[in-house]
Protein backbone atom coordinates (compact mmCIF):
# COMPACT_ATOMS: atom_id res chain seq x y z
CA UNK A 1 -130.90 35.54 -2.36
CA UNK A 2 -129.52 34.45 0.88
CA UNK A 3 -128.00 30.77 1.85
CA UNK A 4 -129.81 30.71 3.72
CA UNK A 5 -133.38 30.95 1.69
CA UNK A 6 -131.76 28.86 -0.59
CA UNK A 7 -131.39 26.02 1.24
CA UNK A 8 -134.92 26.69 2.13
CA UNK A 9 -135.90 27.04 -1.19
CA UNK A 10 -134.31 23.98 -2.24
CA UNK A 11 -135.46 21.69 0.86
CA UNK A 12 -139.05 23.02 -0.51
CA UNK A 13 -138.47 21.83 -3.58
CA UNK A 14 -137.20 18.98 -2.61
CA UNK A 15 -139.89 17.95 -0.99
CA UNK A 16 -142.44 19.06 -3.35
CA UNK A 17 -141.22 17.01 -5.88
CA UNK A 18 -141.36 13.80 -3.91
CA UNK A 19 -144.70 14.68 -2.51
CA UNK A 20 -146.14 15.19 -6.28
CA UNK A 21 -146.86 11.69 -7.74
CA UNK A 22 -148.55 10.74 -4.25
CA UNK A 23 -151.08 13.67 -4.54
CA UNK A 24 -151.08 13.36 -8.44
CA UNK A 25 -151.87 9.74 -8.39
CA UNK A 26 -155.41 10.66 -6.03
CA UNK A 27 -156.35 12.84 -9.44
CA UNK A 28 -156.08 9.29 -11.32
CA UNK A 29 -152.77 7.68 -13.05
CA UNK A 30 -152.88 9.57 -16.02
CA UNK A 31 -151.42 12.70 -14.60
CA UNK A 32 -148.85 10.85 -13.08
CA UNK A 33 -148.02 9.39 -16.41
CA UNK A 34 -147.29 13.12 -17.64
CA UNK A 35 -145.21 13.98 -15.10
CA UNK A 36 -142.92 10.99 -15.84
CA UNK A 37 -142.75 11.67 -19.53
CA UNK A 38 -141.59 14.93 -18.42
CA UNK A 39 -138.52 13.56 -16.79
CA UNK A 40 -137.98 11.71 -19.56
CA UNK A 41 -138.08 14.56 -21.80
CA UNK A 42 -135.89 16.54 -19.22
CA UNK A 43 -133.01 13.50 -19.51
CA UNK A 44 -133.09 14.05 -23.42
CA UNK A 45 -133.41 17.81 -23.08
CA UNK A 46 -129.97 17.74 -20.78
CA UNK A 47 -128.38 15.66 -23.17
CA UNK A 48 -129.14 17.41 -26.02
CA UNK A 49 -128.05 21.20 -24.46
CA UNK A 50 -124.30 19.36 -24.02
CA UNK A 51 -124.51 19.42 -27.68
CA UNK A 52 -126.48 22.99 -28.59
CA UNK A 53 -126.41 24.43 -25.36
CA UNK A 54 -122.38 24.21 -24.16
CA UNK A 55 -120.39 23.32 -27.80
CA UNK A 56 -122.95 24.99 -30.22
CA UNK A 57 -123.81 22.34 -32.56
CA UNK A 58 -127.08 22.32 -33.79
CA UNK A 59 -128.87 18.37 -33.85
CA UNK A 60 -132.00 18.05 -35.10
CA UNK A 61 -130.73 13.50 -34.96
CA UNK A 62 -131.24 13.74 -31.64
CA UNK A 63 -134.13 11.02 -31.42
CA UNK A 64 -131.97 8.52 -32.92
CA UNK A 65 -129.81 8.20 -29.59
CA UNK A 66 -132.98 7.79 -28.07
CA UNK A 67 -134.12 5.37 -30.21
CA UNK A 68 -130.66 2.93 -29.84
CA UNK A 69 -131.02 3.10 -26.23
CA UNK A 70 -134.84 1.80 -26.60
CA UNK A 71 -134.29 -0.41 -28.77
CA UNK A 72 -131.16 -1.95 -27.09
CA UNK A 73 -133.49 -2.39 -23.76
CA UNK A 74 -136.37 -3.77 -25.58
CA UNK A 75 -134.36 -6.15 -27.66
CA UNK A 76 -132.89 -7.25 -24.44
CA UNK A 77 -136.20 -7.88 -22.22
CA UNK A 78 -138.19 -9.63 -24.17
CA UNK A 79 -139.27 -12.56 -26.08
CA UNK A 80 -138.28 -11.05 -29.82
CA UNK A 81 -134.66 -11.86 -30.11
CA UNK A 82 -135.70 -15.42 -28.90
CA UNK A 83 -137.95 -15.94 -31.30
CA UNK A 84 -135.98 -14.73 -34.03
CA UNK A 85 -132.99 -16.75 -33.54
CA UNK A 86 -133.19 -20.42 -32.21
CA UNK A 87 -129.72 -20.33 -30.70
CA UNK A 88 -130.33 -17.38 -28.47
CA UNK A 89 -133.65 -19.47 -27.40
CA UNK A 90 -131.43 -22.66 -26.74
CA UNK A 91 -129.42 -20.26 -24.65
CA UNK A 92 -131.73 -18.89 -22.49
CA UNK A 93 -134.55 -21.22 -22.51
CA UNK A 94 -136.74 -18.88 -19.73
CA UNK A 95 -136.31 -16.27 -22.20
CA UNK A 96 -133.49 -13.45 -22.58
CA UNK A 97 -134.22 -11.24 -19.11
CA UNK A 98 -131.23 -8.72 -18.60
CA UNK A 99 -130.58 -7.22 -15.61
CA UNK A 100 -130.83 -3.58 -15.45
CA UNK A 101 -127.70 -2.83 -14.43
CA UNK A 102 -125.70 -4.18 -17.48
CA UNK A 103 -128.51 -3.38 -19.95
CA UNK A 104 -128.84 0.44 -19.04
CA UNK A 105 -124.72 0.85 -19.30
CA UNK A 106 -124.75 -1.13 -22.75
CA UNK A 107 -127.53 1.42 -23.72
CA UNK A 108 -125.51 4.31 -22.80
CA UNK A 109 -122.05 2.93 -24.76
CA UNK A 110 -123.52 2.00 -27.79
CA UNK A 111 -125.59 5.16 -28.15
CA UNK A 112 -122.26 7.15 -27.06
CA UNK A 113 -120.82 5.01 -30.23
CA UNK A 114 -123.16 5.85 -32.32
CA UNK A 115 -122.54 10.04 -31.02
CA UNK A 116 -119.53 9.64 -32.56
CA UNK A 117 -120.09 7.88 -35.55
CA UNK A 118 -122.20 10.88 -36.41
CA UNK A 119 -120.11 13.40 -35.26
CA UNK A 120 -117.13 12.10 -36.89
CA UNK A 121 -118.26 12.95 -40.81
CA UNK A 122 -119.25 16.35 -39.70
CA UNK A 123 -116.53 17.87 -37.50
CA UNK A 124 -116.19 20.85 -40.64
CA UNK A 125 -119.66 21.22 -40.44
CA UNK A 126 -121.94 23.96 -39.00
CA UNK A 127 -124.93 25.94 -38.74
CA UNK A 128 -127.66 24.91 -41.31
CA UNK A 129 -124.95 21.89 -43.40
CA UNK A 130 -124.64 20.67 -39.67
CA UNK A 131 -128.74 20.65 -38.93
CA UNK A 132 -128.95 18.99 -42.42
CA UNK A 133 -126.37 16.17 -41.83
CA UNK A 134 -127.75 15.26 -38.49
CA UNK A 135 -131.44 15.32 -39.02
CA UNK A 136 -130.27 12.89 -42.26
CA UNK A 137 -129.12 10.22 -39.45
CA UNK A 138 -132.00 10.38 -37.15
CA UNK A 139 -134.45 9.72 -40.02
CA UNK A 140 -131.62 6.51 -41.47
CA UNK A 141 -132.20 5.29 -38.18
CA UNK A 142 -135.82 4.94 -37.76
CA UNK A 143 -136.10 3.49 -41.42
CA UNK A 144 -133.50 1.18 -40.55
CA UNK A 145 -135.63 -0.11 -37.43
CA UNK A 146 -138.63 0.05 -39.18
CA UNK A 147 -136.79 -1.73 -42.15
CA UNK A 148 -134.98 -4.74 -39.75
CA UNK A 149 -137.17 -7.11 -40.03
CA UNK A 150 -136.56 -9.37 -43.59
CA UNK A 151 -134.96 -11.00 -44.02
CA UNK A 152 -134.05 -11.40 -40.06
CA UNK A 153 -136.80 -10.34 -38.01
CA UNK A 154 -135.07 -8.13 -35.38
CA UNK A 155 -137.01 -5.01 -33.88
CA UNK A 156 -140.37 -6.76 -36.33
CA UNK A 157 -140.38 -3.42 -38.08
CA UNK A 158 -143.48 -1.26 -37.79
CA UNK A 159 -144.97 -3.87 -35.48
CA UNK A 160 -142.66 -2.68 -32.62
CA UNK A 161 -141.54 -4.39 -30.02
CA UNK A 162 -143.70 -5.53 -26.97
CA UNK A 163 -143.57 -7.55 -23.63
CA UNK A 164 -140.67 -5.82 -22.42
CA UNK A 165 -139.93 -6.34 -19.48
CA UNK A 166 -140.44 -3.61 -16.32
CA UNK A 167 -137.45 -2.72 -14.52
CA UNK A 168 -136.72 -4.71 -11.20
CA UNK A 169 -134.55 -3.12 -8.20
CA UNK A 170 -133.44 -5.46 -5.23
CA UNK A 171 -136.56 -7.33 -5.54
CA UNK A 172 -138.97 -4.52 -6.64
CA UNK A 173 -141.08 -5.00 -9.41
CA UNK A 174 -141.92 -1.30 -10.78
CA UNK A 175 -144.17 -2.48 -12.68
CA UNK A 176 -146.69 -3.14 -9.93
CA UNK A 177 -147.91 -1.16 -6.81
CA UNK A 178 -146.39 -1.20 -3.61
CA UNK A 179 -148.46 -1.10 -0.75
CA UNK A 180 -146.89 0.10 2.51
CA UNK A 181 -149.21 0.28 5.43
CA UNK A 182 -151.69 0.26 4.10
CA UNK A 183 -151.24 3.08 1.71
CA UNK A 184 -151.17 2.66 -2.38
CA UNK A 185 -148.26 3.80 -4.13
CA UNK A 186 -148.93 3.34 -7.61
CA UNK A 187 -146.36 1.96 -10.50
CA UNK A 188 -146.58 4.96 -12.76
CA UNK A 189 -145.41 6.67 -9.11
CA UNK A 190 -142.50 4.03 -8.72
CA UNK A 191 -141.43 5.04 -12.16
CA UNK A 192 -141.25 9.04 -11.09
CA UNK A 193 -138.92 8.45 -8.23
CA UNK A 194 -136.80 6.46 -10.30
CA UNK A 195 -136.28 9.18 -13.50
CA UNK A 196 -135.76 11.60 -10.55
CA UNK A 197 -133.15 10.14 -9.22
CA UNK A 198 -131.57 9.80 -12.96
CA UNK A 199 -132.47 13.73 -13.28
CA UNK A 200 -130.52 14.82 -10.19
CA UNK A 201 -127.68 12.65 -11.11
CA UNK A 202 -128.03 14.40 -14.96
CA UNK A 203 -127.94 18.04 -13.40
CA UNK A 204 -125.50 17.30 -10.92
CA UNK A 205 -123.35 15.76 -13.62
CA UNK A 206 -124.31 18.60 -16.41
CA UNK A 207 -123.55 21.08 -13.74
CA UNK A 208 -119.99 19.47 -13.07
CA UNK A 209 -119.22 19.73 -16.90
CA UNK A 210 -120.05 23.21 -16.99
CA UNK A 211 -117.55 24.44 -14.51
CA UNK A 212 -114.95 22.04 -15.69
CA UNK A 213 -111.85 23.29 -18.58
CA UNK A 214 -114.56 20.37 -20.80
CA UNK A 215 -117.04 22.66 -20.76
CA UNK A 216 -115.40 26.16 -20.83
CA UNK A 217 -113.69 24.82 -24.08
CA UNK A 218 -116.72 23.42 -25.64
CA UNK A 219 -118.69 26.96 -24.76
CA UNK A 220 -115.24 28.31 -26.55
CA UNK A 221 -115.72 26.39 -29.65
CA UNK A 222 -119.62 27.49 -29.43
CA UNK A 223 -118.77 31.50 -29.59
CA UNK A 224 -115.94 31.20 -31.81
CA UNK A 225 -114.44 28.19 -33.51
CA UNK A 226 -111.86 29.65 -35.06
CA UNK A 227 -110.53 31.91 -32.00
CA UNK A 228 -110.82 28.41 -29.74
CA UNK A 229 -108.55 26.76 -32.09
CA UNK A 230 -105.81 29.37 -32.30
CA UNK A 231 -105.74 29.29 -28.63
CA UNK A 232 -104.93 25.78 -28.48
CA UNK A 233 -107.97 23.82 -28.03
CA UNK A 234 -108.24 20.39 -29.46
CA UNK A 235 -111.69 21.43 -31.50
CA UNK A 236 -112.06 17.77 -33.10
CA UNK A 237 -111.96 15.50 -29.95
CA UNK A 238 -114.05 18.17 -28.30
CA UNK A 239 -116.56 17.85 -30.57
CA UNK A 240 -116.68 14.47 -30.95
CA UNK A 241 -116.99 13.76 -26.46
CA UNK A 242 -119.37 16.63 -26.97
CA UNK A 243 -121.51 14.09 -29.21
CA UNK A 244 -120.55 11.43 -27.28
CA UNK A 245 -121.38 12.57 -24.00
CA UNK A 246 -125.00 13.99 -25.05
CA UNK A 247 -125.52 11.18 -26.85
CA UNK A 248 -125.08 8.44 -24.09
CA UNK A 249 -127.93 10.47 -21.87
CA UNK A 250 -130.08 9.81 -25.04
CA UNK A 251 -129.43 6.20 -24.79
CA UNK A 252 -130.20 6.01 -20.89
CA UNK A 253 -133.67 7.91 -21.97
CA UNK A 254 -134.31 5.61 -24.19
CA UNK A 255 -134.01 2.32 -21.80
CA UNK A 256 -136.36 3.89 -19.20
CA UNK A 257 -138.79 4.82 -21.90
CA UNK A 258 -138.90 1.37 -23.19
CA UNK A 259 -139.23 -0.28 -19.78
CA UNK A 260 -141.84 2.44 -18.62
CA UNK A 261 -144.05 1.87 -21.86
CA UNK A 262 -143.37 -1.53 -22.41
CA UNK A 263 -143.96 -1.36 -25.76
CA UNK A 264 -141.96 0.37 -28.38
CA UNK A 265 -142.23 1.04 -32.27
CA UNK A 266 -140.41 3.36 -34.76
CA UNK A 267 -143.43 5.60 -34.55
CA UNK A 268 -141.94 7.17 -31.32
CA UNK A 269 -139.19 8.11 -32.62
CA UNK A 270 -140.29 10.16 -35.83
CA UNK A 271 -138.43 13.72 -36.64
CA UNK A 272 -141.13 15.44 -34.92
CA UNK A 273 -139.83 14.13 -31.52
CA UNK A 274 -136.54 15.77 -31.84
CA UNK A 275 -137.56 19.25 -33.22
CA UNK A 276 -139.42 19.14 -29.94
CA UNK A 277 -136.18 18.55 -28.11
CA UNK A 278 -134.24 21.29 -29.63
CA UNK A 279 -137.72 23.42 -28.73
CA UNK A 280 -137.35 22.50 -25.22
CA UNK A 281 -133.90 23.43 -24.67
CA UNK A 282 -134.35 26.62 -26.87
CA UNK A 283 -137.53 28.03 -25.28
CA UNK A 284 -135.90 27.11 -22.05
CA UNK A 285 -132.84 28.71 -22.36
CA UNK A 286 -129.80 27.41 -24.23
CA UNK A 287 -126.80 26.15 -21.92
CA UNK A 288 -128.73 27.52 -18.82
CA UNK A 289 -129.89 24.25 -16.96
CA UNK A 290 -132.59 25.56 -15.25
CA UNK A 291 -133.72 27.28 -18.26
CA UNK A 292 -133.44 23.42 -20.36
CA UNK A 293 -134.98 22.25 -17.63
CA UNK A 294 -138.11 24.51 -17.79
CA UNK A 295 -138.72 24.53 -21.08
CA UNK A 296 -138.68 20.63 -21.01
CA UNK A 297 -141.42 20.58 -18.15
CA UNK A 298 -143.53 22.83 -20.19
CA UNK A 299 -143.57 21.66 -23.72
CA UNK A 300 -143.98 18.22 -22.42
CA UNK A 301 -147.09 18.69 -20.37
CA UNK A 302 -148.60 21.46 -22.47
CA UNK A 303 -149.78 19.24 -25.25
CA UNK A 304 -151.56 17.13 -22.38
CA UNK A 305 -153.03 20.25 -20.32
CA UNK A 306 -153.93 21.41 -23.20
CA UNK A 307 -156.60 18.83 -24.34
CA UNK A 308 -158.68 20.01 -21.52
CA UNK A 309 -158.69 23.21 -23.47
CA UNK A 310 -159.24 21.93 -26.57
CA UNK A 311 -162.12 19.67 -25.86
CA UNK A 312 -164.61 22.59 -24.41
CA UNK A 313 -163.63 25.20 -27.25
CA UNK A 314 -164.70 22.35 -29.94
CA UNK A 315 -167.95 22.38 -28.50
CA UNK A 316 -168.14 25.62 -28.38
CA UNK A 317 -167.58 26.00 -32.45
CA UNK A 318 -170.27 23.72 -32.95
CA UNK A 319 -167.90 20.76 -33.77
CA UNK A 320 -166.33 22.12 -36.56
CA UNK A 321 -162.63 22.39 -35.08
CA UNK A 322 -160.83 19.25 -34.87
CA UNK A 323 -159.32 19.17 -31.22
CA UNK A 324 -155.76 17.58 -31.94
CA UNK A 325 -155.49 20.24 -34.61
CA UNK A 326 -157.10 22.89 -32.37
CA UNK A 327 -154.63 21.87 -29.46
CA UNK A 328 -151.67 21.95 -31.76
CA UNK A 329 -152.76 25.23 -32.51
CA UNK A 330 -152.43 26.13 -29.24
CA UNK A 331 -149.32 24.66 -28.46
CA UNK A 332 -147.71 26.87 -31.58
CA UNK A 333 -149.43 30.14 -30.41
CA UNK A 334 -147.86 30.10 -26.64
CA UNK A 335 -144.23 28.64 -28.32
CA UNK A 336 -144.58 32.05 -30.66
CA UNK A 337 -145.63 34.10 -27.82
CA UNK A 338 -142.82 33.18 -25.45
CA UNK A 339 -140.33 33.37 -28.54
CA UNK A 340 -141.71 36.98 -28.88
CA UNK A 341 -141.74 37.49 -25.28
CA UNK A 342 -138.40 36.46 -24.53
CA UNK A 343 -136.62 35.78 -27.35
CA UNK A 344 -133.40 34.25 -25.62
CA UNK A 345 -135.70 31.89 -23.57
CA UNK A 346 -137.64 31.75 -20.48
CA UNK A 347 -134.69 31.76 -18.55
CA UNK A 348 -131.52 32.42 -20.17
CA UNK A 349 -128.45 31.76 -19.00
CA UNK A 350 -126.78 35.18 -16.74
CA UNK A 351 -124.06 35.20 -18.97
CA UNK A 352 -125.24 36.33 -22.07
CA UNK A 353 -125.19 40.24 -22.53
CA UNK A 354 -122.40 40.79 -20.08
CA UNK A 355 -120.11 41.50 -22.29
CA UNK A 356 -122.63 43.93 -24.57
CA UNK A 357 -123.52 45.89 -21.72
CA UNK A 358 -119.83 46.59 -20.57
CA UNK A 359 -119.52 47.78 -23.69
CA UNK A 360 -122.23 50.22 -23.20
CA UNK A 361 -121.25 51.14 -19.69
């Protein structure tokens, strides 16, 4: 392709994308609502392909970076930590409000803490021992929320946490509508142009790791370990910024989920949430960010497309199917299909099978 239709391609895109929640939102909310999950998932989906995609270590804890960061937000706009502890209350008698913008970086540290708590213990770890290991800590984490409240009530356990706070810019409440002229731009849309500014920030920044000696020595460690040490490369501490870097865009998803729901509980954060993850960047395209970014789009707004499918083909059967079980079905037939399809993703990185077919040649 030519510069010059790829500027045009990307000023199309561009403007696609910020033209989206405006015609979405005419179709009702709830479409709008998808598309911002999507970003979401396309934030944890980056985050997670620095760790699988560019250094090769399989995470199946994802979730529990995503849980910290929610947890951290929702702990910090609203009424529960006030309630739970009178001296907190006598501190901050309107209530504990933080601002965004030391909330969202506290977020991001403690769940890039927490990165390398976990990678720490496993640094002589792969493959299957590693998936083991790390899918141990995601579930230890949502017990432990759903666990923290007795003696000391402190996320109220299953209850969740609720009344959090929206998030406020300069003045802007996102959690209502802004009228302009006239014209209706809903909060669900205020939400969109805020995770897409955090998503081009993420690819931009993903992109910059990629082509810097970071990430050629982490996609090093990810074809050969061994080889990548003899040639000098500091495995352990790679590893371990590798967890903490992935980790910290976990804890940034995880603040904007809270604020955008409003209402969190350690029900959102189950196992099931990050085997969806890894599918994302996997049927995507490992360490290709288009690819992760693809596959994240898709198997985040299949599930909801799909209950439009689901819903006629249960009448059809008379009633007999169950339509969650008949969409997840669904869902499971196209992931097999495309894994059948395309077995290195929907858009794989290039790279891979350059080397193979110079060999051939």
């Amino acid at each position: 392709m030519k510069p010059s239709q790829k500027i045009f391609a990307f000023l199309a895109a561009a403007v696609g994308l910020l033209v989206l929640p405006l015609l979405l939102q005419n179709f009702g909310n709830a479409w709008v609502r998808i598309a911002d999950m999507a970003l979401l998932y396309v934030l944890l989906s980056l985050g997670l392909n620095i760790v699988v995609g560019y250094a090769g270590l399989l995470d199946l804890g994802y979730v529990a970076f995503y849980a910290i960061g929610a947890y951290i937000f929702g702990l910090s706009a609203s009424p529960q930590l006030t309630e739970a502890f009178p001296a907190i209350a006598a501190m901050f008698p309107d209530g504990l409000h933080m601002p965004l913008w030391l909330v969202l970086p506290m977020a991001a540290a403690l769940a890039g803490v927490f990165g390398v708590l976990l990678g720490a213990p496993t640094l002589r770890l792969r493959g299957d021992y590693l998936a083991i290991v790390t899918l141990g800590f995601g579930e230890i984490i949502r017990v432990f929320l759903n666990n923290l409240d007795n003696p000391i009530n402190i996320t109220n356990g299953p209850k969740g946490v609720n009344q959090i706070d929206s998030l406020h810019f300069f003045g802007l409440d996102l959690g209502k509508k802004l009228v302009i002229d006239g014209f209706e731009i809903a909060s669900v849309s205020l939400y969109y142009y805020l995770f897409l500014a955090l998503v081009v920030v993420s690819v931009v920044v993903c992109h910059r790791l990629e082509l810097s000696r970071v990430g050629r020595a982490w996609m090093a460690i990810r074809e050969d370990e061994i080889a990548a040490k003899a040639m000098g490369i500091n495995t352990r501490n790679l590893k371990l910024l590798a967890f903490g870097m992935g980790a910290t865009f976990g804890g940034v998803s995880g603040a904007m989920f809270a604020a955008f729901q409003g209402f969190i509980s350690p029900e959102s954060f189950s196992l099931m949430e990050s085997v969806m993850i890894v599918a994302m960047v996997v049927l995507g395209g490992v360490g290709h960010l288009p690819g992760v970014i693809l596959g994240a789009v898709l198997l985040s707004a299949l599930p909801e497309v799909l209950r439009y499918v689901a819903g006629p083909l249960q009448e059809m059967s008379g009633g007999r199917l169950d339509a969650s079980i008949l969409r997840q079905l669904l869902i499971a037939l196209a992931m097999i299909s495309v894994m059948l399809v395309r077995p290195r993703g929907l858009w794989p990185s290039p790279e891979h099978g350059k080397s193979l077919q110079t060999i051939k040649g």
